[in-house]
PDB file of N, CA and C in Angstrom:
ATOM      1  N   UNK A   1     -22.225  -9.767  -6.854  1.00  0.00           N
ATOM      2  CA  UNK A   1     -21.164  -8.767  -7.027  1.00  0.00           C
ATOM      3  C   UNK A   1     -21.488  -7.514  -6.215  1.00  0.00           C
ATOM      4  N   UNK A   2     -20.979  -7.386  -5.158  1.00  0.00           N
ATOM      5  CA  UNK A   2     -21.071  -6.144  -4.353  1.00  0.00           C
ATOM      6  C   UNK A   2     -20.649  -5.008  -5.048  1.00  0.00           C
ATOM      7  N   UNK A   3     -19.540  -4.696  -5.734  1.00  0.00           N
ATOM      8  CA  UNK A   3     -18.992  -3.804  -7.085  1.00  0.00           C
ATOM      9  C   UNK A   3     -20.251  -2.976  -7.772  1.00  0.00           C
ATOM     10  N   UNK A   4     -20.746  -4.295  -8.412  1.00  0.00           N
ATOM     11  CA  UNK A   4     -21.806  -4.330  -9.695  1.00  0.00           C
ATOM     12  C   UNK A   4     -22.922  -3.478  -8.734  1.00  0.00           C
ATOM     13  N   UNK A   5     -23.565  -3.796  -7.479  1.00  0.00           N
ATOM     14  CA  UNK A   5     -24.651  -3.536  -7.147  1.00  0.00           C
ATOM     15  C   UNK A   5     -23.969  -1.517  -6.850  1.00  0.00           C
ATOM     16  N   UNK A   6     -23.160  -1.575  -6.108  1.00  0.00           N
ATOM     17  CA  UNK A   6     -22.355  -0.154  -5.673  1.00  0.00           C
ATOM     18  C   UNK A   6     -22.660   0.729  -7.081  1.00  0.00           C
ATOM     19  N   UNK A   7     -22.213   0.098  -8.172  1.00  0.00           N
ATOM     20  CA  UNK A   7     -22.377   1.449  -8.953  1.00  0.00           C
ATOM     21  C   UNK A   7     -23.439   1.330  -9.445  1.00  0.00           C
ATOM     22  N   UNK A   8     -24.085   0.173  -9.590  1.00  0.00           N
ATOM     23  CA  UNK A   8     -25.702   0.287 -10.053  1.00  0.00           C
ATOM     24  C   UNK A   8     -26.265   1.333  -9.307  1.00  0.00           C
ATOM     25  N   UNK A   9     -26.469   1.419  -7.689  1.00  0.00           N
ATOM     26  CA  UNK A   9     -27.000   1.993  -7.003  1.00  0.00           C
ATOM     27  C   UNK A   9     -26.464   3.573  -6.876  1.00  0.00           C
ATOM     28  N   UNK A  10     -25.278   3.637  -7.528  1.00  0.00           N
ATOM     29  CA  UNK A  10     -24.555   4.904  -7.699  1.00  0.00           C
ATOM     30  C   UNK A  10     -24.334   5.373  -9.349  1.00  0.00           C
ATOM     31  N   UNK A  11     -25.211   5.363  -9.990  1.00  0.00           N
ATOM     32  CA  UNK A  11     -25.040   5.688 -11.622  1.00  0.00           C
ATOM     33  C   UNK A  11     -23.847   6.623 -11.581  1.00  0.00           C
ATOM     34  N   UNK A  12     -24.208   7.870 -10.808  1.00  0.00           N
ATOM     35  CA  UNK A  12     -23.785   9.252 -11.228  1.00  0.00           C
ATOM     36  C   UNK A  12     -22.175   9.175 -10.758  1.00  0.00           C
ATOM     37  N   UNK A  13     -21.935   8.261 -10.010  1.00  0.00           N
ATOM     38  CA  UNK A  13     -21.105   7.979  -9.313  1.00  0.00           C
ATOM     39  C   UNK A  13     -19.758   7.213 -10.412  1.00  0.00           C
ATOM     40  N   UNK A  14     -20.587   6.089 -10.903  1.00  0.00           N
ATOM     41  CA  UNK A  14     -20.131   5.875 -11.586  1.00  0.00           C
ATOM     42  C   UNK A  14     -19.811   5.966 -12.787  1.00  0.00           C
ATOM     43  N   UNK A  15     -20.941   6.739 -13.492  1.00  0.00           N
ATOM     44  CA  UNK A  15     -20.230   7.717 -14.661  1.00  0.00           C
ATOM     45  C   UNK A  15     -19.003   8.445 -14.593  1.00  0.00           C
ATOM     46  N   UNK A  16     -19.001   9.815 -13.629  1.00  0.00           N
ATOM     47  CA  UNK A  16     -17.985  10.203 -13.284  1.00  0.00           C
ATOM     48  C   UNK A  16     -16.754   9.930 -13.449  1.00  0.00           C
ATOM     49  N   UNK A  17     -16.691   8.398 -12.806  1.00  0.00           N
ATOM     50  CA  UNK A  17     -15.151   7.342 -13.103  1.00  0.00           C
ATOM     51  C   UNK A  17     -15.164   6.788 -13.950  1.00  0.00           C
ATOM     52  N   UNK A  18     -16.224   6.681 -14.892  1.00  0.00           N
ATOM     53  CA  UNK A  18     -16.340   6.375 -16.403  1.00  0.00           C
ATOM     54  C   UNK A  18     -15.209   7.277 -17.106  1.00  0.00           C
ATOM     55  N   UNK A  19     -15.701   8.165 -16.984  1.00  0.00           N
ATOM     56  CA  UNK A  19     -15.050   9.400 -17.827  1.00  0.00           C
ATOM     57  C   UNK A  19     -13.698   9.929 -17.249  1.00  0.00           C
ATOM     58  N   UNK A  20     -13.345   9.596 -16.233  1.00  0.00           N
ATOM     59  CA  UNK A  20     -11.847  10.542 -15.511  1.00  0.00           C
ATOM     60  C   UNK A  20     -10.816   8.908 -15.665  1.00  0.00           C
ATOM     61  N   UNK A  21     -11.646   7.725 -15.932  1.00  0.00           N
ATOM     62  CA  UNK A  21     -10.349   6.892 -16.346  1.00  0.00           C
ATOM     63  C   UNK A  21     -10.486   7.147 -17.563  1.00  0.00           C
ATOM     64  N   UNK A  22     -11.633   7.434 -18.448  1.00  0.00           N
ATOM     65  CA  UNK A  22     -11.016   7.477 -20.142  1.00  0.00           C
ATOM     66  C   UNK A  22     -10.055   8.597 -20.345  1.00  0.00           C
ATOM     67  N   UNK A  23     -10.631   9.793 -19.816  1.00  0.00           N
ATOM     68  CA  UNK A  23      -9.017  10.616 -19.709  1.00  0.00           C
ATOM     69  C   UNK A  23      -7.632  10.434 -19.431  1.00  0.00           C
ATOM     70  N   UNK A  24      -8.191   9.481 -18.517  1.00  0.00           N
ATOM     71  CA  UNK A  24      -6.177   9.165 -18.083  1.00  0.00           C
ATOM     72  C   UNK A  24      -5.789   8.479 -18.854  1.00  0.00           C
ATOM     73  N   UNK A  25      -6.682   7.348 -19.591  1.00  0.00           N
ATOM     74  CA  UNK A  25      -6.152   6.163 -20.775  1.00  0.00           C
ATOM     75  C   UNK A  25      -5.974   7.349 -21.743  1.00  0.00           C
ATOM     76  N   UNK A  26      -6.415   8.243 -22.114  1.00  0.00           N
ATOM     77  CA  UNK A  26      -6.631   9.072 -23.308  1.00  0.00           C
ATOM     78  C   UNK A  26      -5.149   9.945 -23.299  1.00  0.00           C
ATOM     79  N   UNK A  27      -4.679  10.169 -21.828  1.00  0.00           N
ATOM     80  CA  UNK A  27      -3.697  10.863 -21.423  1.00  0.00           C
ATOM     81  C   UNK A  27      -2.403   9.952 -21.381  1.00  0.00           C
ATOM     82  N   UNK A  28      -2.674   8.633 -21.325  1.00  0.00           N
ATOM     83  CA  UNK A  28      -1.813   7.811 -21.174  1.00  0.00           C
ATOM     84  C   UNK A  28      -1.121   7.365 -22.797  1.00  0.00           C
ATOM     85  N   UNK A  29      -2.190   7.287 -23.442  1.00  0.00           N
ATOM     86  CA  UNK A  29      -2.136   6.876 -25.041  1.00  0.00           C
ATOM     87  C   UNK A  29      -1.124   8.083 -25.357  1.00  0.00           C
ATOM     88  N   UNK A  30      -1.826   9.083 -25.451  1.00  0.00           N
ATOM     89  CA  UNK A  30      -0.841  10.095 -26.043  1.00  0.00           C
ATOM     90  C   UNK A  30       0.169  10.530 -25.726  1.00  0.00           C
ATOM     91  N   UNK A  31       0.731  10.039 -24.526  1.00  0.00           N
ATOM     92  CA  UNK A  31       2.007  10.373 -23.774  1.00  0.00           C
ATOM     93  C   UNK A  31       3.199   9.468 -24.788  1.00  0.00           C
ATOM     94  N   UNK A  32       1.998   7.649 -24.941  1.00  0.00           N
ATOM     95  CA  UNK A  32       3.349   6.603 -25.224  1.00  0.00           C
ATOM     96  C   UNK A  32       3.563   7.350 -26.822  1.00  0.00           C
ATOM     97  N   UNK A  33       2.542   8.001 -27.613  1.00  0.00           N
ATOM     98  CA  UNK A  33       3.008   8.507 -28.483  1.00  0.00           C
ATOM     99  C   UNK A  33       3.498   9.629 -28.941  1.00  0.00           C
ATOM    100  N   UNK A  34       3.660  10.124 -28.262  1.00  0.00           N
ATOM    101  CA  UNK A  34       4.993  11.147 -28.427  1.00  0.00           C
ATOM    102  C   UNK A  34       6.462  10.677 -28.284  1.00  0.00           C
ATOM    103  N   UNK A  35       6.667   9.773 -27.238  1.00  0.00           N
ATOM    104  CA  UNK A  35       8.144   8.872 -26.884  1.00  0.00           C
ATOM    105  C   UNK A  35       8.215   7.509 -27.743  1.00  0.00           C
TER     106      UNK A  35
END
């Protein structure tokens, strides 16, 4: 897995996009519940 090795070799990297997609899911969730 070229993927797998990229963020292995990039932790910080991939934390980062850890956390800015849980926001958008987090942003996304609460959008469908309001409508």
């Amino acid at each position: 897995m070229v993927i797998a090795a990229f963020f292995t070799s990039n932790t910080y990297i991939a934390t980062t996009w850890f956390i800015i997609s849980g926001i958008i899911l987090d942003t996304i969730m609460r959008s469908r519940r309001k409508s």
